[in-house]
PDB file of N, CA and C in Angstrom:
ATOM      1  N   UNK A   1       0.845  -1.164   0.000  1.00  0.00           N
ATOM      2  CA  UNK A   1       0.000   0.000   0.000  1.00  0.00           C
ATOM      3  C   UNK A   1       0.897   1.235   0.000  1.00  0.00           C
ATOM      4  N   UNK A   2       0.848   2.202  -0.884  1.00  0.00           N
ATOM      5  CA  UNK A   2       1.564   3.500  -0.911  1.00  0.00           C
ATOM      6  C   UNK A   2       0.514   4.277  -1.376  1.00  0.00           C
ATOM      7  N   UNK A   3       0.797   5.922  -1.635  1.00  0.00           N
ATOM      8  CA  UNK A   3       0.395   6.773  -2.578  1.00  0.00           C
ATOM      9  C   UNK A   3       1.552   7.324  -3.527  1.00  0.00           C
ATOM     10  N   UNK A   4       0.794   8.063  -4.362  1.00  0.00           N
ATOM     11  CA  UNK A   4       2.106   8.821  -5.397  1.00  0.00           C
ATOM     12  C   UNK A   4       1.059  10.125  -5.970  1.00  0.00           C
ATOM     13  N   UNK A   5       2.969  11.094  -5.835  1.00  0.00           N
ATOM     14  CA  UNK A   5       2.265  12.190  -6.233  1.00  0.00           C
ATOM     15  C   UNK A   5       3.379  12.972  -6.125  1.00  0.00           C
ATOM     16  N   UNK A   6       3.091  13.665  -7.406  1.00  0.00           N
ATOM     17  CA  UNK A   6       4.569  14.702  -7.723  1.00  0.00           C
ATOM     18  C   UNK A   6       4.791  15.424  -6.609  1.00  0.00           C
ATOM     19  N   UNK A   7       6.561  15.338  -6.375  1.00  0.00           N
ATOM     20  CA  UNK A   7       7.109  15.992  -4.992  1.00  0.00           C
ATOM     21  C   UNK A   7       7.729  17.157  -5.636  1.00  0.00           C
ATOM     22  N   UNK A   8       8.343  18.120  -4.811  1.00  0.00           N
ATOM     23  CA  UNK A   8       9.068  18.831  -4.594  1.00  0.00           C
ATOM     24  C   UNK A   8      10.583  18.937  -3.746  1.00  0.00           C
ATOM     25  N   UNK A   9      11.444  19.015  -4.276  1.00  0.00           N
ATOM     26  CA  UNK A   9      12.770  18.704  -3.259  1.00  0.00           C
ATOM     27  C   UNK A   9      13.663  20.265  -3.433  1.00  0.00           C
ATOM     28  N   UNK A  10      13.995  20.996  -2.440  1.00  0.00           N
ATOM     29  CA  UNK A  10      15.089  21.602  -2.523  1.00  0.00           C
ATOM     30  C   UNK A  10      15.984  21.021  -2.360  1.00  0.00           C
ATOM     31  N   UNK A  11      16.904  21.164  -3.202  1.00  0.00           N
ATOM     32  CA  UNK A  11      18.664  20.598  -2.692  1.00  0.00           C
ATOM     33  C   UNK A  11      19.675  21.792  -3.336  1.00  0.00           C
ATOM     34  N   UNK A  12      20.474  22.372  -2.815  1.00  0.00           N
ATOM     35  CA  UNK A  12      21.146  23.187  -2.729  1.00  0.00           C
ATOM     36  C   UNK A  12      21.083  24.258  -3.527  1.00  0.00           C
ATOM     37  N   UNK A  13      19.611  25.139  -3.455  1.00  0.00           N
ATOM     38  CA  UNK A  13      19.555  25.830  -3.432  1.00  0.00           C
ATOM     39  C   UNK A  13      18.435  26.070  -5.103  1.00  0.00           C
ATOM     40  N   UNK A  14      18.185  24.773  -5.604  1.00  0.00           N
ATOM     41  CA  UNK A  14      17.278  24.688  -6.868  1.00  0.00           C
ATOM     42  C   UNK A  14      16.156  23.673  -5.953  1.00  0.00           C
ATOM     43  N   UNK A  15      15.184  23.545  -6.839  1.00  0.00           N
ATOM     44  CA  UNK A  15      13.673  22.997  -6.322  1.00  0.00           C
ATOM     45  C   UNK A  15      13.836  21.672  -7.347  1.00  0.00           C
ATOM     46  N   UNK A  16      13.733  20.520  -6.721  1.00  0.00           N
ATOM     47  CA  UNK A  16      13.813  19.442  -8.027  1.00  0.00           C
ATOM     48  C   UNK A  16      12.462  18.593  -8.294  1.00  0.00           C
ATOM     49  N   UNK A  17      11.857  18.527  -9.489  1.00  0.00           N
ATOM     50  CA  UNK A  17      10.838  17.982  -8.931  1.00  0.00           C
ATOM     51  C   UNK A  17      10.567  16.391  -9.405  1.00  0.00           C
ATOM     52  N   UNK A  18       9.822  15.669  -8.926  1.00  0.00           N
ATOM     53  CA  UNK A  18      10.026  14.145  -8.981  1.00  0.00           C
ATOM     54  C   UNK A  18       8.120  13.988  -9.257  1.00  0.00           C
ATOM     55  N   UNK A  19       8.604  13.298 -10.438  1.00  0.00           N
ATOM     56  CA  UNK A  19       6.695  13.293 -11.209  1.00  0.00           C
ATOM     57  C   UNK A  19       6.464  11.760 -10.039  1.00  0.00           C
ATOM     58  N   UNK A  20       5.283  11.718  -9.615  1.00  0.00           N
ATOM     59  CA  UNK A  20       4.568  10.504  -9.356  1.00  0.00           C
ATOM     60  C   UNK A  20       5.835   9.716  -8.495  1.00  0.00           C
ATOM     61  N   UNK A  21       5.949  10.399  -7.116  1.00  0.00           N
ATOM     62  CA  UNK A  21       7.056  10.169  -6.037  1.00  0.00           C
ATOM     63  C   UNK A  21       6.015   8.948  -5.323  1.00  0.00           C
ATOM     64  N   UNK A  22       6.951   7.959  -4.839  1.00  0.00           N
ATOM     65  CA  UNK A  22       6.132   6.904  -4.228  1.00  0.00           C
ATOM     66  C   UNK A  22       6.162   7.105  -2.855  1.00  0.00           C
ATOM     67  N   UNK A  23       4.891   7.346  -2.235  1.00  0.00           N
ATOM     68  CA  UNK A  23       4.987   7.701  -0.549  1.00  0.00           C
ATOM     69  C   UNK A  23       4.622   6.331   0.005  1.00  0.00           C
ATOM     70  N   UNK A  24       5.506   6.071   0.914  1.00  0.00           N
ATOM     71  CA  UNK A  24       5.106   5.049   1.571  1.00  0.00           C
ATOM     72  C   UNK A  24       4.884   5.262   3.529  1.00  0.00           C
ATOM     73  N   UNK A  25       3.958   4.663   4.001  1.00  0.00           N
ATOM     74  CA  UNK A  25       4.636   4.753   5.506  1.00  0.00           C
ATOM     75  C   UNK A  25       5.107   3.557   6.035  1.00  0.00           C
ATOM     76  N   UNK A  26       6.284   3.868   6.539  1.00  0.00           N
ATOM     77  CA  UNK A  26       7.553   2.691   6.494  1.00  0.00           C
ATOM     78  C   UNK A  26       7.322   1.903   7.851  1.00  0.00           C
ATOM     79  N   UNK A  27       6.619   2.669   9.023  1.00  0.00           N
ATOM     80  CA  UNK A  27       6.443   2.587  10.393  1.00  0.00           C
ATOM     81  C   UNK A  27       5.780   3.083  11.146  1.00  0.00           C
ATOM     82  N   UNK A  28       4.771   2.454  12.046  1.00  0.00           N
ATOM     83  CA  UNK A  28       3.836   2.928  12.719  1.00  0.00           C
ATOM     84  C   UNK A  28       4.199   2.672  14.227  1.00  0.00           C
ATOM     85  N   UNK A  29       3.855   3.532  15.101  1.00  0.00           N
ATOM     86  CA  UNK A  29       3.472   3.098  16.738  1.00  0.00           C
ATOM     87  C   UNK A  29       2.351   3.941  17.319  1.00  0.00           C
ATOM     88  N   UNK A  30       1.738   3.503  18.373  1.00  0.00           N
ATOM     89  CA  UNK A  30       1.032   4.019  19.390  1.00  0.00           C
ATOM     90  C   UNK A  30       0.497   3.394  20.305  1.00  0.00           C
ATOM     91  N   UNK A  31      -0.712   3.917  20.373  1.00  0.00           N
ATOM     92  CA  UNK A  31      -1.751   3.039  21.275  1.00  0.00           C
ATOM     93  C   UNK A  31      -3.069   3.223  20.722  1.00  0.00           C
ATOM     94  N   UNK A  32      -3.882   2.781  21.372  1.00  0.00           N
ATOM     95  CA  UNK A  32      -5.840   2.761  20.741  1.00  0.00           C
ATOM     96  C   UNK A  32      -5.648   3.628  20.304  1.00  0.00           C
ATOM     97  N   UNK A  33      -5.688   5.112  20.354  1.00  0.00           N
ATOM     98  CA  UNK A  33      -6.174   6.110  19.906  1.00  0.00           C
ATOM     99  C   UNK A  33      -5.600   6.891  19.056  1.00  0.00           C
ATOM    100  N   UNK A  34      -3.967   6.405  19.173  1.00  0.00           N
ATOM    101  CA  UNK A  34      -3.291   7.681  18.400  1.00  0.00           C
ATOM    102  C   UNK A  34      -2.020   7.571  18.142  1.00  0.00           C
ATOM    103  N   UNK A  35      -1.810   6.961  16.372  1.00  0.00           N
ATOM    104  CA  UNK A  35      -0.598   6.218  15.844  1.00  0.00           C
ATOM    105  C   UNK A  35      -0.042   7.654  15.711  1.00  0.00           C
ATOM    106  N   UNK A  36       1.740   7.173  15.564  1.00  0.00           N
ATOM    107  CA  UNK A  36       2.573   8.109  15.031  1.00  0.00           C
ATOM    108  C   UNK A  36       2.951   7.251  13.728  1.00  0.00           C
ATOM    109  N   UNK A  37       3.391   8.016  12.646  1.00  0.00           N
ATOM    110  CA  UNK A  37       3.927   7.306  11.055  1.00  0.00           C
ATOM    111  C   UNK A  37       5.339   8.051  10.761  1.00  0.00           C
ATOM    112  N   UNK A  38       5.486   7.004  10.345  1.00  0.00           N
ATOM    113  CA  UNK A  38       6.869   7.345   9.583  1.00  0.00           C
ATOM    114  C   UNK A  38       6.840   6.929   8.028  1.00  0.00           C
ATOM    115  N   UNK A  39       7.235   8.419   7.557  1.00  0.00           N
ATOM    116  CA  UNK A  39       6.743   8.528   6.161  1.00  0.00           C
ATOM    117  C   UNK A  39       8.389   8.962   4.861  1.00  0.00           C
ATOM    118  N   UNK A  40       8.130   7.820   4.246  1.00  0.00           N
ATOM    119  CA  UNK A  40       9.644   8.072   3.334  1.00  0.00           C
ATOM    120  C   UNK A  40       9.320   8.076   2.028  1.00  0.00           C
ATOM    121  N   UNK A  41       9.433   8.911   1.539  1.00  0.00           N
ATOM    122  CA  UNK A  41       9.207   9.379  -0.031  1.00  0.00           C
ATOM    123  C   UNK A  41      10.260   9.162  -0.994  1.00  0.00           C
ATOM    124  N   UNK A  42       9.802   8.642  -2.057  1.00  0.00           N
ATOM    125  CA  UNK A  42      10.979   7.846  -3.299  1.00  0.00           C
ATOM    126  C   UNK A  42      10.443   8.136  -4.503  1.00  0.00           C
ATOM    127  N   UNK A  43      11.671   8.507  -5.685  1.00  0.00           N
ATOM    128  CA  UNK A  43      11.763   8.848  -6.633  1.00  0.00           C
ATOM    129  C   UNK A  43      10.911   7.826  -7.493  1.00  0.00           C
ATOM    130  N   UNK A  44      10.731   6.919  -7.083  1.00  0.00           N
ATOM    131  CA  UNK A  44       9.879   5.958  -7.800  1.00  0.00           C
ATOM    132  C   UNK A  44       9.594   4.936  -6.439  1.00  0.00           C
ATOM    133  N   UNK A  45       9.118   3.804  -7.086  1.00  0.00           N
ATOM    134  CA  UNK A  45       8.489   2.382  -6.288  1.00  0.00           C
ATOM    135  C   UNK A  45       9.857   1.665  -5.453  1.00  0.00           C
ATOM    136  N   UNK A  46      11.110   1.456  -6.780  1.00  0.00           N
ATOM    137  CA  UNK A  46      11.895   0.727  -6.499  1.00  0.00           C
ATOM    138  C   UNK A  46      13.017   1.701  -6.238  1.00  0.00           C
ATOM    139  N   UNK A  47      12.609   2.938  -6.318  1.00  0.00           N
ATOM    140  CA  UNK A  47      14.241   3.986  -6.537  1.00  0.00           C
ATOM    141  C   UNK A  47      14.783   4.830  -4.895  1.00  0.00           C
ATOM    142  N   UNK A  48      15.155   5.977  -5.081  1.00  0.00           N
ATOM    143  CA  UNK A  48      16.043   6.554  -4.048  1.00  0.00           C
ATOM    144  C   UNK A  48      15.057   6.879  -3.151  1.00  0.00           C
ATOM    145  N   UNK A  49      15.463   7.128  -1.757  1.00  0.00           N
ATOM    146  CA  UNK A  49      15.087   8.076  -0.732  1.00  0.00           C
ATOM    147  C   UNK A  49      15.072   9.206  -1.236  1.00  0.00           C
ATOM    148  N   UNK A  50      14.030  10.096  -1.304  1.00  0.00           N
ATOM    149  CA  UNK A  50      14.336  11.590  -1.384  1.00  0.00           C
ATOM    150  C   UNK A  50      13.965  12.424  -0.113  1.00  0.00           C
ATOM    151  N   UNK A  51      12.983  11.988   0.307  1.00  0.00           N
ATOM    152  CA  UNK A  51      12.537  12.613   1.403  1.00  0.00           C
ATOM    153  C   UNK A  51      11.921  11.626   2.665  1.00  0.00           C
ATOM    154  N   UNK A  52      11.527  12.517   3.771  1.00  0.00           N
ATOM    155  CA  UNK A  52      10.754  12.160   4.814  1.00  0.00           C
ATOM    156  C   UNK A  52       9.928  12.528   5.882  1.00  0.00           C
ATOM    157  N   UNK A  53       9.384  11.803   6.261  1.00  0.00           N
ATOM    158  CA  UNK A  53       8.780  12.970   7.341  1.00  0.00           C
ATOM    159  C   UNK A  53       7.796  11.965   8.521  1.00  0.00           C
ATOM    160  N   UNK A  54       7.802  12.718   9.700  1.00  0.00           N
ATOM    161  CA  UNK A  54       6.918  12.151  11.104  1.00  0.00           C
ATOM    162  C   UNK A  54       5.906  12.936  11.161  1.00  0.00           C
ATOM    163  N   UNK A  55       4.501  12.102  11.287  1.00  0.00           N
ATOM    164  CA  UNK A  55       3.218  12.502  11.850  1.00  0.00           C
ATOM    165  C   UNK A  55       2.818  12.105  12.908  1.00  0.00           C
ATOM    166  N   UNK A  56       1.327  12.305  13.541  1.00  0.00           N
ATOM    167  CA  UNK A  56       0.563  11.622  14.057  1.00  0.00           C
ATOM    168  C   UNK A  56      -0.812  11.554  13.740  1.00  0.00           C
ATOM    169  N   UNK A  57      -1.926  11.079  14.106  1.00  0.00           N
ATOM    170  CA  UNK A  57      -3.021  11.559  13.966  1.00  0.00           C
ATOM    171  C   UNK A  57      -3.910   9.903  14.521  1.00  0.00           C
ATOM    172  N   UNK A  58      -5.092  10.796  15.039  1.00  0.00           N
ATOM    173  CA  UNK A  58      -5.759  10.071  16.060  1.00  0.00           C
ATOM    174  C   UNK A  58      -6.595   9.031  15.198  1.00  0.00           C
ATOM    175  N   UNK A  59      -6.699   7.399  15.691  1.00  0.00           N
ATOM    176  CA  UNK A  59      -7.406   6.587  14.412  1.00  0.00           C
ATOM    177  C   UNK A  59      -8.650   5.916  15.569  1.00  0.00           C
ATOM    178  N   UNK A  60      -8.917   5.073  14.746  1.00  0.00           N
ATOM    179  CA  UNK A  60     -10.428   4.551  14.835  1.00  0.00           C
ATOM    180  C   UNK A  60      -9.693   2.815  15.169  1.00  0.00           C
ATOM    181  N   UNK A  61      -9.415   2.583  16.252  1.00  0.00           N
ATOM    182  CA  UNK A  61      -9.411   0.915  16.615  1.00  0.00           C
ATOM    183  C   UNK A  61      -9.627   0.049  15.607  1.00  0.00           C
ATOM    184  N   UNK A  62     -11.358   0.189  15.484  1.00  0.00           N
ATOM    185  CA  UNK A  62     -11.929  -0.807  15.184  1.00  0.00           C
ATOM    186  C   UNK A  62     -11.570  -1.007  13.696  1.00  0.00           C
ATOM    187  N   UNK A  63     -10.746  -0.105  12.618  1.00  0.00           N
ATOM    188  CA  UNK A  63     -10.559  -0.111  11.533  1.00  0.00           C
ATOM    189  C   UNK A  63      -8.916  -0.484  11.228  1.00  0.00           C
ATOM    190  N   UNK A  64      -8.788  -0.823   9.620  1.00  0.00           N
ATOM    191  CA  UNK A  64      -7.322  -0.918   9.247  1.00  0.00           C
ATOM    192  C   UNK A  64      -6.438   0.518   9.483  1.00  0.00           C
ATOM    193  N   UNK A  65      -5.330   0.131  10.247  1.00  0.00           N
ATOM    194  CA  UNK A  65      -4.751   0.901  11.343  1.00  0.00           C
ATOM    195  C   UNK A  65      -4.103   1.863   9.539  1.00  0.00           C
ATOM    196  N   UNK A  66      -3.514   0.763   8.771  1.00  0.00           N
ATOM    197  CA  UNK A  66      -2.673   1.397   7.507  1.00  0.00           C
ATOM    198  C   UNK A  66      -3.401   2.275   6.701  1.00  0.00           C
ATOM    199  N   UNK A  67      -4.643   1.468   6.387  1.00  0.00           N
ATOM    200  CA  UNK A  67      -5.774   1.802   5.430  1.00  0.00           C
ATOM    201  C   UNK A  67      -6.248   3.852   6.141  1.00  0.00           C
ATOM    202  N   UNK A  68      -6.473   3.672   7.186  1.00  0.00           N
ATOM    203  CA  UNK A  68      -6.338   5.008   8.208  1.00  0.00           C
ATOM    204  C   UNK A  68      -5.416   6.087   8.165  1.00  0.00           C
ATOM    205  N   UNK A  69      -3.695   5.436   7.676  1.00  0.00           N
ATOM    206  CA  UNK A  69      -2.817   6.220   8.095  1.00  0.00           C
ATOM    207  C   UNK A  69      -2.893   6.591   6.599  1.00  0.00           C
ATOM    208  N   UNK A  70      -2.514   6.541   5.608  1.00  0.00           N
ATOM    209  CA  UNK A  70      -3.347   6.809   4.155  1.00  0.00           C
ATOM    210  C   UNK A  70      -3.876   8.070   3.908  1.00  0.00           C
ATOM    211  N   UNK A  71      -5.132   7.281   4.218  1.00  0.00           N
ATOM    212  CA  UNK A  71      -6.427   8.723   4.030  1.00  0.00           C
ATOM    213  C   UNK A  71      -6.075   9.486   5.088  1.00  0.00           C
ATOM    214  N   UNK A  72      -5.204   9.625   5.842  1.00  0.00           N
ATOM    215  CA  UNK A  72      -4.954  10.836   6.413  1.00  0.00           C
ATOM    216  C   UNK A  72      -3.824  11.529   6.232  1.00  0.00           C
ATOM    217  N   UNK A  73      -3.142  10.655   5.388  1.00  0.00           N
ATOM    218  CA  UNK A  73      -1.716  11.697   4.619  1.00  0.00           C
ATOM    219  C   UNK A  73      -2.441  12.425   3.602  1.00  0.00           C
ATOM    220  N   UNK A  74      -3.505  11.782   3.143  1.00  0.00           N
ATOM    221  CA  UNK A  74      -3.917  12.488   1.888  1.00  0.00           C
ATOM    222  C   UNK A  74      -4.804  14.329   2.081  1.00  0.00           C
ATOM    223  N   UNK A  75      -5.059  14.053   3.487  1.00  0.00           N
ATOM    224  CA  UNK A  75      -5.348  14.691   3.701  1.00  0.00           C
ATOM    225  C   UNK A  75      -5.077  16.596   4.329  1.00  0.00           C
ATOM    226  N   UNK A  76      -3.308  16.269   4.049  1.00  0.00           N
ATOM    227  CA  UNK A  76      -2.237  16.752   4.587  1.00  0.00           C
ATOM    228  C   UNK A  76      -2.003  17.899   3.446  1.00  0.00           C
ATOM    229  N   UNK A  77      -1.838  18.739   3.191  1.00  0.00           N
ATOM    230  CA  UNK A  77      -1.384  20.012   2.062  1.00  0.00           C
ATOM    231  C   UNK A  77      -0.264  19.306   1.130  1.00  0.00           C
ATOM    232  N   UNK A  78       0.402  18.412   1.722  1.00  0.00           N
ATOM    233  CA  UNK A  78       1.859  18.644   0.983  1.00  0.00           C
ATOM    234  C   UNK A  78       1.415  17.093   0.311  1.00  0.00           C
ATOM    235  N   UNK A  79       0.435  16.587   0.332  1.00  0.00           N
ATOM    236  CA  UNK A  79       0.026  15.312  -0.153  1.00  0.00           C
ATOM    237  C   UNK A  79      -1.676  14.690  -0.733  1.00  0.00           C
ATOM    238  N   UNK A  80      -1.748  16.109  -0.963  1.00  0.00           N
ATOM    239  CA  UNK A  80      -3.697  16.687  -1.494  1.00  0.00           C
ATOM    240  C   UNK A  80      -3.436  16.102  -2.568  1.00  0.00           C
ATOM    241  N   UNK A  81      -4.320  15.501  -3.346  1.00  0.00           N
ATOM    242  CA  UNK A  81      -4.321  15.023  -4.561  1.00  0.00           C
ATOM    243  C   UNK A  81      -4.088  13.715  -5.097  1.00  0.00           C
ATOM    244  N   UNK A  82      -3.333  12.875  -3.799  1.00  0.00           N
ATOM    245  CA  UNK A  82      -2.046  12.138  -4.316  1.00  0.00           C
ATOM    246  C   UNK A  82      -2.928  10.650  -4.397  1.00  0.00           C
ATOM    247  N   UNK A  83      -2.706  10.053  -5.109  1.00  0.00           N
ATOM    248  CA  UNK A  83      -3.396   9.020  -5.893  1.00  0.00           C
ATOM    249  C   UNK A  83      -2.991   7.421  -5.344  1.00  0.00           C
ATOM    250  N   UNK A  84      -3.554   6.286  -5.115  1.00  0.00           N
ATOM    251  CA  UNK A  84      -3.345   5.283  -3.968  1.00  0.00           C
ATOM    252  C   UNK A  84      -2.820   3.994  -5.265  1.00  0.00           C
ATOM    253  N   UNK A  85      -1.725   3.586  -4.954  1.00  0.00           N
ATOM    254  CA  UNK A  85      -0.997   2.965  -5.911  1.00  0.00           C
ATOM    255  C   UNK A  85      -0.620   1.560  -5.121  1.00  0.00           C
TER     256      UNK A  85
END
């Protein structure tokens, strides 16, 4: 389960951009109420690290804990749009 969706990267001092970046979340913890994710973004499916990043956000037990962490990246500014691959 991932999403994808064109990124944005500064690296020294130019903006690079990466069409249809594969987001994945690599790692989850918490408790009932409220996972943290760990989120690593790649130039493709099989390709580089480009980026990353830590969330949290409060889930629903009774549902798929992943399926949850998902629709709530999507729901994030820097990941609006991004399409479930």
């Amino acid at each position: 389960m991932a999403i994808s969706k064109t990124q944005h990267v500064s690296y020294l001092g130019k903006t690079l951009d990466f069409n249809n970046a594969y987001i994945k979340v690599s790692s989850l913890s918490g408790n009932k109420t409220t996972m943290n994710l760990v989120v690593d973004i790649f130039d493709t499916k099989d390709g580089l690290k480009i980026s990353g990043m830590v969330c949290g956000f409060v889930h629903d037990p009774n549902e798929s804990v992943f399926k949850q962490a998902y629709e709530y990246l999507k729901t994030l500014p820097e990941f609006a749009n991004a399409t479930d691959c």
